[in-house]
Protein backbone atom coordinates (compact mmCIF):
# COMPACT_ATOMS: atom_id res chain seq x y z
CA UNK A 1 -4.94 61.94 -5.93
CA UNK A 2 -1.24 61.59 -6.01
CA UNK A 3 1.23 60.04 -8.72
CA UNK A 4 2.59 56.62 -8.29
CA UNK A 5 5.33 54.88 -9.16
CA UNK A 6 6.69 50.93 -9.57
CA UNK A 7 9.93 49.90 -9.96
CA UNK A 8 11.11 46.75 -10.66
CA UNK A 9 14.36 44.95 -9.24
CA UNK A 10 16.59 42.37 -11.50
CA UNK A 11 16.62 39.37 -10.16
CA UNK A 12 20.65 39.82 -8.76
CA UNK A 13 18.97 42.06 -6.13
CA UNK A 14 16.88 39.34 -4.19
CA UNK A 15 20.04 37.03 -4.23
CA UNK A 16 21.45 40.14 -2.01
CA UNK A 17 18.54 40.64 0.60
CA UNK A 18 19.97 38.77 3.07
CA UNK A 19 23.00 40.28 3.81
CA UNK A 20 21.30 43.84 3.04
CA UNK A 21 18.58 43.09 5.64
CA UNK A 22 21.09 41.83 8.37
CA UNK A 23 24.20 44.44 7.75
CA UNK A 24 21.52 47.80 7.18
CA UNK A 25 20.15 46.77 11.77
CA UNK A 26 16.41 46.35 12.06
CA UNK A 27 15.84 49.28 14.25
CA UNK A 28 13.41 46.97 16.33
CA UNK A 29 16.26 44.54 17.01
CA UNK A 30 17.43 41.54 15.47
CA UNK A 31 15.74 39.42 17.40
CA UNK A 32 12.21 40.35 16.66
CA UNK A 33 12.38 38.31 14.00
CA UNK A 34 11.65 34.65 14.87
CA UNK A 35 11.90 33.56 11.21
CA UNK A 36 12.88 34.89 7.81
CA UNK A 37 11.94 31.99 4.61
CA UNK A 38 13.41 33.69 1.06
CA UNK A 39 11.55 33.33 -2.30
CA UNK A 40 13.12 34.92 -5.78
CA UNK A 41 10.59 37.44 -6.09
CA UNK A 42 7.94 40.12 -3.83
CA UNK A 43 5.88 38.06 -1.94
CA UNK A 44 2.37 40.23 -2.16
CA UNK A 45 -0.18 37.49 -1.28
CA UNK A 46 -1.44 36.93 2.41
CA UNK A 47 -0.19 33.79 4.40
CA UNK A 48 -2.89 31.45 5.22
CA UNK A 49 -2.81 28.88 8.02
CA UNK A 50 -3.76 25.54 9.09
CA UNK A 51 -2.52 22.59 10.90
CA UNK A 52 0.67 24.96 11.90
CA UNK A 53 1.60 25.45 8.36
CA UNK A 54 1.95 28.64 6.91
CA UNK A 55 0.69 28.82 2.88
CA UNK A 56 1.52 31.47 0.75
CA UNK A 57 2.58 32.26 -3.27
CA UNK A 58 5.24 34.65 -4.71
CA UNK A 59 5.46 36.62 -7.42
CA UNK A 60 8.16 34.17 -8.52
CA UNK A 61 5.31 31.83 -9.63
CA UNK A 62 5.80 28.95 -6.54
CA UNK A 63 3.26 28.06 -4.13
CA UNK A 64 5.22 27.15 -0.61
CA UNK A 65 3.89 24.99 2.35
CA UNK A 66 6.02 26.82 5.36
CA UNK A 67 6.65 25.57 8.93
CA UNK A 68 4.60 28.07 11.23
CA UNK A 69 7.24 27.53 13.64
CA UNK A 70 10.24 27.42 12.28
CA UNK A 71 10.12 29.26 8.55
CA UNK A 72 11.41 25.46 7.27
CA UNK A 73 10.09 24.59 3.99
CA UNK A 74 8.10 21.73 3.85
CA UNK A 75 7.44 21.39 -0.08
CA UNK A 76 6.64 24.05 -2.81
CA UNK A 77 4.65 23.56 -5.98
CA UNK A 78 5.64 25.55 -9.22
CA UNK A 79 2.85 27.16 -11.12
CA UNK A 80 3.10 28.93 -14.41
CA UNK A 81 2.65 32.34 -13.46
CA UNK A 82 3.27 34.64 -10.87
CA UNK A 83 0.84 34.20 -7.36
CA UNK A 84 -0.85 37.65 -6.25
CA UNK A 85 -3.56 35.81 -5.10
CA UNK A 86 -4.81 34.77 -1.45
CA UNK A 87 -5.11 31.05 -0.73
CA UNK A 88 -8.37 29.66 0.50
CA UNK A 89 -8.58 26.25 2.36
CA UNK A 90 -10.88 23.96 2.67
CA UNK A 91 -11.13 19.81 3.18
CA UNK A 92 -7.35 19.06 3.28
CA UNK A 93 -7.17 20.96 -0.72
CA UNK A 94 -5.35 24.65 -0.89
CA UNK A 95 -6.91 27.04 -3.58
CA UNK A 96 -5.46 29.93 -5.50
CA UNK A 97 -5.02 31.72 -8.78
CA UNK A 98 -2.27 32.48 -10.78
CA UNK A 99 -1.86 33.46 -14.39
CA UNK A 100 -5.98 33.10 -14.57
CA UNK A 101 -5.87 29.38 -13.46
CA UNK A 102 -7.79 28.40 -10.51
CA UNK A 103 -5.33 25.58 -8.49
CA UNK A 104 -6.54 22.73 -6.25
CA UNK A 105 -3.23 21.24 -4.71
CA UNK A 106 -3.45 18.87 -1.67
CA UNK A 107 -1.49 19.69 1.56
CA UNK A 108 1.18 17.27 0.12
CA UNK A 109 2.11 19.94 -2.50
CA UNK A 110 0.38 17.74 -5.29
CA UNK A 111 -2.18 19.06 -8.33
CA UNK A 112 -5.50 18.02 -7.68
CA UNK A 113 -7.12 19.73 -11.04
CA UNK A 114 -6.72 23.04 -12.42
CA UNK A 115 -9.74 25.14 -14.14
CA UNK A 116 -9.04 28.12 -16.76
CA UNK A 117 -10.70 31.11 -15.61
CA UNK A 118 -10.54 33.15 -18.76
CA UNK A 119 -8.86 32.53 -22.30
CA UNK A 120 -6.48 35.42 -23.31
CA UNK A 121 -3.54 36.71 -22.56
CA UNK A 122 -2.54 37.34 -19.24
CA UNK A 123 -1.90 40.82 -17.64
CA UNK A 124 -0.97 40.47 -14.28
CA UNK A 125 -0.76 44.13 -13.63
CA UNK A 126 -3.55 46.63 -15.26
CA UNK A 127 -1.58 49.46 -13.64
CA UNK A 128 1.69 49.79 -11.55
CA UNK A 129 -0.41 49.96 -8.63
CA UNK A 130 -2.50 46.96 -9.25
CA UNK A 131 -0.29 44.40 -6.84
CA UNK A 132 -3.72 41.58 -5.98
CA UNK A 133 -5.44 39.73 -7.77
CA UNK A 134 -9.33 38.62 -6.49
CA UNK A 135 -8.46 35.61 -4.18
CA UNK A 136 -10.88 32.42 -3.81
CA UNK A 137 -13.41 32.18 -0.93
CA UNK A 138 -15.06 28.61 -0.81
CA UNK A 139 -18.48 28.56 0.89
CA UNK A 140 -20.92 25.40 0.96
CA UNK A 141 -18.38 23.28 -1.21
CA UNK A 142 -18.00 26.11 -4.14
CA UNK A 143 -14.72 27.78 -4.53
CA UNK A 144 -15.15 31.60 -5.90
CA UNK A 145 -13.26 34.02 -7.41
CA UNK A 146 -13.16 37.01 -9.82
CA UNK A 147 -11.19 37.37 -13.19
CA UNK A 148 -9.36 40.10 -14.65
CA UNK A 149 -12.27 39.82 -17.30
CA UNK A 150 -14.87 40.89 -15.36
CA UNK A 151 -16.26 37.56 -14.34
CA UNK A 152 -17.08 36.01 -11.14
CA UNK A 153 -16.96 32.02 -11.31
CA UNK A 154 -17.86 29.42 -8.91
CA UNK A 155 -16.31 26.12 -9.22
CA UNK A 156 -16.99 23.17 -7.37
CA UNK A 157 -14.53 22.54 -5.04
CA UNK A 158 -13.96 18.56 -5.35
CA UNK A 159 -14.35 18.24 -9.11
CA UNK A 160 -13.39 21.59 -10.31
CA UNK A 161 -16.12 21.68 -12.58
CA UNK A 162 -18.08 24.72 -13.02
CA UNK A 163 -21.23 25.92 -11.10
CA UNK A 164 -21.96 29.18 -12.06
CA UNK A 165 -20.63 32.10 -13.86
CA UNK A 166 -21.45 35.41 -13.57
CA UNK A 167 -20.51 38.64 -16.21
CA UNK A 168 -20.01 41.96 -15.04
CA UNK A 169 -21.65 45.30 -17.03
CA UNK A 170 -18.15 46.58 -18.00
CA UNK A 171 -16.18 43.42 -18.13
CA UNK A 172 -13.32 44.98 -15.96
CA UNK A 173 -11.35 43.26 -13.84
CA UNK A 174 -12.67 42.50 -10.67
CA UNK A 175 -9.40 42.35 -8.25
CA UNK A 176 -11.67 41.94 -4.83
CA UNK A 177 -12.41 38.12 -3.22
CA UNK A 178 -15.31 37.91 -3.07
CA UNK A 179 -17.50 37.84 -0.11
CA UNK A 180 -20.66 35.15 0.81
CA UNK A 181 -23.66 35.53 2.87
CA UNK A 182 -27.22 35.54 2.77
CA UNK A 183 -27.48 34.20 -0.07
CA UNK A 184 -25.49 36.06 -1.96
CA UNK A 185 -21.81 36.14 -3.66
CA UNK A 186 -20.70 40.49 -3.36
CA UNK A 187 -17.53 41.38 -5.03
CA UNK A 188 -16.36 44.55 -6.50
CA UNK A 189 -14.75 45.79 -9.99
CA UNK A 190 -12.45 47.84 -11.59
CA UNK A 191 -14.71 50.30 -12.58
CA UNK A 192 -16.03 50.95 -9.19
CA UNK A 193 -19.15 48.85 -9.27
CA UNK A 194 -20.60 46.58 -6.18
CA UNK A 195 -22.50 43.35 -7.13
CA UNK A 196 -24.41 41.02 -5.46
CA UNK A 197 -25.07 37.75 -7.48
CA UNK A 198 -27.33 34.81 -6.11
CA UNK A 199 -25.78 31.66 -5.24
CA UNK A 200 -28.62 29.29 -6.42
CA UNK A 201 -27.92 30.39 -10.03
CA UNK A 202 -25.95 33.41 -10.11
CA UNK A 203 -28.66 35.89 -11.03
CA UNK A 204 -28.04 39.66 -9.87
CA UNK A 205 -29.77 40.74 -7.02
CA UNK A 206 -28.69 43.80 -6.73
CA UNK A 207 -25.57 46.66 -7.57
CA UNK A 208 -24.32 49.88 -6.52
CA UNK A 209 -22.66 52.39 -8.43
CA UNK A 210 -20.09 54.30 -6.38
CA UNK A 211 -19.44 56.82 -9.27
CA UNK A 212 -22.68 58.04 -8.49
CA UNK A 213 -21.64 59.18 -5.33
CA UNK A 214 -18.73 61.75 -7.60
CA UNK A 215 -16.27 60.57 -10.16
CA UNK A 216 -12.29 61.14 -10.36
CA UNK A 217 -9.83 61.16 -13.34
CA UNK A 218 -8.13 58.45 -12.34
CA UNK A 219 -9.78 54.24 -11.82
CA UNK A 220 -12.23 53.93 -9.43
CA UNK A 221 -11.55 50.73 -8.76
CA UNK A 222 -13.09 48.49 -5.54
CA UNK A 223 -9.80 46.66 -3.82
CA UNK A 224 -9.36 44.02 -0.90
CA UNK A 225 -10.93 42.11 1.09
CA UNK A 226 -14.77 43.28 1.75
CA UNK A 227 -16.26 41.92 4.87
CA UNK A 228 -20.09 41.20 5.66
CA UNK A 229 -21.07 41.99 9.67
CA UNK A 230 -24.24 42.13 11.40
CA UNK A 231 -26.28 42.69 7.87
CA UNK A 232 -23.81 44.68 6.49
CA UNK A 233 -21.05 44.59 3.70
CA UNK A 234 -18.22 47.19 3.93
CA UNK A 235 -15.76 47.96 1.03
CA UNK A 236 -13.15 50.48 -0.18
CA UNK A 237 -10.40 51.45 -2.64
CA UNK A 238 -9.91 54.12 -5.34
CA UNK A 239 -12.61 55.86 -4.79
CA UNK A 240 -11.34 57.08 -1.74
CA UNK A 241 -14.16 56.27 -0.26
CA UNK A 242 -15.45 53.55 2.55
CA UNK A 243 -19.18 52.29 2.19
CA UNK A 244 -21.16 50.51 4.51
CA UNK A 245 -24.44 48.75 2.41
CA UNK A 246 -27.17 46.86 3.38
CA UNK A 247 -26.67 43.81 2.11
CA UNK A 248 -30.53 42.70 1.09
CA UNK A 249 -30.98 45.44 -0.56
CA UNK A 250 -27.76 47.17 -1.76
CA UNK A 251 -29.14 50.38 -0.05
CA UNK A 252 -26.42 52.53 1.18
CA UNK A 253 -26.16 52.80 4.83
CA UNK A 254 -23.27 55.39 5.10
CA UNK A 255 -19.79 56.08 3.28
CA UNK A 256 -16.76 58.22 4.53
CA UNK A 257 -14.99 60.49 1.81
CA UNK A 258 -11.41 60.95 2.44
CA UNK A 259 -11.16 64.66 2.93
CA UNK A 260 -7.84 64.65 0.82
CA UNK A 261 -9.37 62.22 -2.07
CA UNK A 262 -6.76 59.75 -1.04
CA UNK A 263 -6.86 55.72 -2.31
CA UNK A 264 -8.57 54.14 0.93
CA UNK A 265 -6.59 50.56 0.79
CA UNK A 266 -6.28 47.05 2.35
CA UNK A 267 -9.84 46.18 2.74
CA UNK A 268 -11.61 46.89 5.82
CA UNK A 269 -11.28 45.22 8.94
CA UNK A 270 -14.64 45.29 11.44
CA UNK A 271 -13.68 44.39 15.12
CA UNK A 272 -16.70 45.61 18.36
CA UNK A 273 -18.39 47.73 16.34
CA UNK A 274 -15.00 49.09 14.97
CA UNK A 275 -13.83 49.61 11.16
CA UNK A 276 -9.72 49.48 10.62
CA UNK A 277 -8.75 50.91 7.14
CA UNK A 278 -5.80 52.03 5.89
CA UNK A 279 -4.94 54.48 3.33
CA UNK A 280 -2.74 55.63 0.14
CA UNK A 281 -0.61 58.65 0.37
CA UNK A 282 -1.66 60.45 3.08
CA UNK A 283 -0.13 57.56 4.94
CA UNK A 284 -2.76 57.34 7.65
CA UNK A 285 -4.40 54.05 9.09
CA UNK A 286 -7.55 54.92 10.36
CA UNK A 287 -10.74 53.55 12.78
CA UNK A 288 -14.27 54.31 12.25
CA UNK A 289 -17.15 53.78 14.12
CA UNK A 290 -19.17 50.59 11.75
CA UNK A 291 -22.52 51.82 12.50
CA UNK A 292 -22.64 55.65 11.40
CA UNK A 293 -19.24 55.56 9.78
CA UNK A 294 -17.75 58.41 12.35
CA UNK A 295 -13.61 58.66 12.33
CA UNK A 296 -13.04 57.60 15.72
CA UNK A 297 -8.73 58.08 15.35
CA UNK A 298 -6.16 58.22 12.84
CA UNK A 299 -2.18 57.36 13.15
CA UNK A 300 0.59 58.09 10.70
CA UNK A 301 2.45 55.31 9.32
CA UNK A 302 5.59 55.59 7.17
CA UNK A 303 4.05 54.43 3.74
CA UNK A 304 0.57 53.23 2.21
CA UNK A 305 -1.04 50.46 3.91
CA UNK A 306 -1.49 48.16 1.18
CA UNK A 307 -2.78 45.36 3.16
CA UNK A 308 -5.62 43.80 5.50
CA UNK A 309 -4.79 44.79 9.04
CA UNK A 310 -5.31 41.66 11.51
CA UNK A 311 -7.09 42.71 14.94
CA UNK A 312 -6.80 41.14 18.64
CA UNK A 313 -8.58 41.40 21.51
CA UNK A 314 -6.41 45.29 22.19
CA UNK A 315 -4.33 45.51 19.22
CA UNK A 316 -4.00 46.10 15.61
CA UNK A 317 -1.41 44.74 12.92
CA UNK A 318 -0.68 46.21 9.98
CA UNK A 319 2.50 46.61 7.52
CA UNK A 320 3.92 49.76 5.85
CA UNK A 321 7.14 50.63 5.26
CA UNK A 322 7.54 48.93 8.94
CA UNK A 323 5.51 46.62 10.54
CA UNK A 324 3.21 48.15 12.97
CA UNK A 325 1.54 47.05 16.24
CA UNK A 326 -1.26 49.35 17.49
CA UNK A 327 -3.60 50.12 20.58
CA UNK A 328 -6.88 49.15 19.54
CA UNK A 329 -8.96 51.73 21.12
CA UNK A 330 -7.08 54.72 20.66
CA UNK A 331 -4.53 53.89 17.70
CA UNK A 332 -1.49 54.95 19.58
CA UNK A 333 1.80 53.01 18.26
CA UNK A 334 2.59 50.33 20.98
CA UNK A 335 5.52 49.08 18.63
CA UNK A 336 7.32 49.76 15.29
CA UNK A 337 9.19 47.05 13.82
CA UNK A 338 11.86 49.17 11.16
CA UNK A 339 12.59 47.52 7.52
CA UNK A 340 14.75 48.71 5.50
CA UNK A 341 13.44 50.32 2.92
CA UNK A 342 13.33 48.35 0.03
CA UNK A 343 11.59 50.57 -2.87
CA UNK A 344 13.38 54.10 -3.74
CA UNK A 345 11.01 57.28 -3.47
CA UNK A 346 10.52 58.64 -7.05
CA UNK A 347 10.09 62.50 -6.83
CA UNK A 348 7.72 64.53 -8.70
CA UNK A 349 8.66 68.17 -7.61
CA UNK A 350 7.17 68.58 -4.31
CA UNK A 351 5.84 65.30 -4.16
CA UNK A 352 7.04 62.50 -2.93
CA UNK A 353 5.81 58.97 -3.75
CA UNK A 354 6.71 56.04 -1.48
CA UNK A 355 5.62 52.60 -1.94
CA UNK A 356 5.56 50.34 0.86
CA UNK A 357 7.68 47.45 1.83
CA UNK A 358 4.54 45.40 2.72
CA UNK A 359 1.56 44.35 0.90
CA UNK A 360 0.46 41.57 2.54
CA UNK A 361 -1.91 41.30 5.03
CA UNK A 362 -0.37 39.82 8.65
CA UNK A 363 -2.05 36.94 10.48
CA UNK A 364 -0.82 36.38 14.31
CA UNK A 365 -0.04 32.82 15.19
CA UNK A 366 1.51 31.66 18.70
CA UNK A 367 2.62 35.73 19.39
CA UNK A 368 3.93 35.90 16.10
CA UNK A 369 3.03 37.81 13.03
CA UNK A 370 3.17 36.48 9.83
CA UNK A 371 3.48 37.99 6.38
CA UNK A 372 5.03 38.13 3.28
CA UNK A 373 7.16 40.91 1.79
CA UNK A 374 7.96 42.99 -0.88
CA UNK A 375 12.24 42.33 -0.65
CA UNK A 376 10.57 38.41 -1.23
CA UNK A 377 10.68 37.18 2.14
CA UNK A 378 8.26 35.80 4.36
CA UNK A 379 8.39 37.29 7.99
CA UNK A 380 7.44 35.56 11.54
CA UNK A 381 8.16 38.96 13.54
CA UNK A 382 7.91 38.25 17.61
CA UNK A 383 4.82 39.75 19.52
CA UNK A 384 5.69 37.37 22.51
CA UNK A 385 7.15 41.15 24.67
């Protein structure tokens, strides 16, 4: 496990990023990107689409409604917190969290309700590498979504009144969004514990330990985005470890130890029998086979890859220091789209830790790829060559 390191900017610096992004040249030319829209603040959360509008919260606590197109603004809704949290859609609402309130806003920008997730004070950050909160997932007309206290909620998603509630063993945080099928609601804490709650009344079913499977000295924590396939659920973070359960039973089907107990990060992504999975400091973005969990390839990026990576037909998307498009099938760079980079290295003799420009996960809309970014911008970057 390596050190890390966070540094926050004052506010002075984001009025700059404009000039700093155009003056210090994109490596990958100017016109790659089709679209730059500026917030005040790192813009962590994943873009989410519909109707040819991008939606998507920064850290500076506004929720904006984006032109997929064009980067215009069409409105923006102010919250009272920041937004590290995914939005769901669903029925013409948008859904997402921020400073432990669950918001229902229509596609107009107004409030529909609001529900309190957890009384307390807020801590948006447990650690300085804790950058995303658990982000809702509505299924069957319930919106859910885990709390930095350890419980998983599920709210109706026209009233926002309450349908079930659900307490983890240790009462950490549970920073995963949660994942439906079967049945069943799985999510992941900060203590490195699977569940698997029923729907019909939120009863467990079933959990899985992963400190069983070897502990560390630093948070095992679960992270991203896990994914359910073909009677499967798949799920990684601080354990450096990605696990592939059964998801009736819990029963582990396989799980891949990083060989240099590095932070396995972004939640998975499972493509034709493929996994995608990035990693921490060892910088690599990897592929394994979903069915035995064998490493089919690994490729070196320039940083962690904090996010999700988004997968086509023959390629794979995926920010890092730079934004990176990959061959599917063999993980050979096709093209690297250069930021500047926008954290400074902090040094611990030898060691060098580098956080990454990019923690949101990319979705690909009309050849263009779409995500937010730590320097507080949101990014189209052209795919159409």
């Amino acid at each position: 496990m390596a050190h890390h390191y966070n540094m926050k900017f004052p506010m002075i610096i984001f009025l700059m990023l404009p000039v700093l992004f155009f003056l210090n040249a994109n490596t990958a030319k100017e016109e790659s990107i089709a679209w730059s829209f500026q917030t005040s603040a790192p813009v962590v959360a994943s873009p989410a689409i519909s109707n040819g509008h991008i939606y998507i919260g920064s850290l500076d606590s506004t929720f904006y409604a984006i032109n997929a197109k064009t980067g215009k603004k069409r409105w923006q809704f102010k919250s009272t917190n920041e937004i590290s949290s995914t939005a769901a859609l669903y029925n013409g609402l948008c859904y997402f969290e921020s400073g432990n309130i669950l918001y229902a806003i229509n596609r107009k920008g107004k409030l529909q309700w609001k529900f309190k997730l957890c009384s307390g004070e807020v801590n948006n950050k447990l650690d300085p590498w804790d950058f995303q909160h658990s982000s809702p997932v509505v299924y069957d007309g319930v919106v859910y979504i885990g709390t930095e206290q350890g419980i998983l909620l599920g709210v109706d998603a026209k009233s926002g009144e309450e349908i079930i509630r659900c307490q983890t063993l240790s009462e950490h945080a549970i920073r995963t969004t949660p994942v439906v099928s079967g049945g069943l609601v799985m999510y992941g804490d900060w203590d490195g514990v699977f569940y698997a709650n029923r729907i019909e009344n939120g009863s467990l079913a079933w959990k899985y330990d992963t400190k069983k499977d070897g502990t560390f000295s630093w948070v095992n924590a679960i992270l991203g985005f896990p994914i359910v396939l073909d009677g499967r659920v798949y799920f990684a973070g601080r354990s450096c470890r990605l696990y592939s359960l059964d998801v009736r039973t819990g029963k582990k089907s396989w799980h891949y130890s990083s060989p240099t107990d590095q932070w396995l990060l972004g939640g998975p992504a499972v493509v034709d029998g493929t996994v995608f999975l990035g990693s921490s400091d060892q910088r690599l973005f990897h592929a394994f086979d979903s069915e035995n969990g064998k490493l089919l390839w690994t490729t070196e990026m320039d940083g962690r890859t904090w996010g999700k990576a988004c997968v086509t037909e023959d390629m794979v998307c995926i920010g890092s220091n730079s934004f990176y498009v990959l061959q599917k099938s063999t993980g050979k760079i096709m093209e690297e789209f250069n930021f500047p980079q926008f954290h400074s290295d902090k040094r611990y003799g030898e060691y060098v830790d580098r956080i990454a420009n990019f923690h949101s996960s990319p979705l690909i809309y009309e050849n263009l790829a779409i995500l937010g970014s730590d320097d507080g911008h949101v990014y189209a970057i052209n795919l159409a060559d």
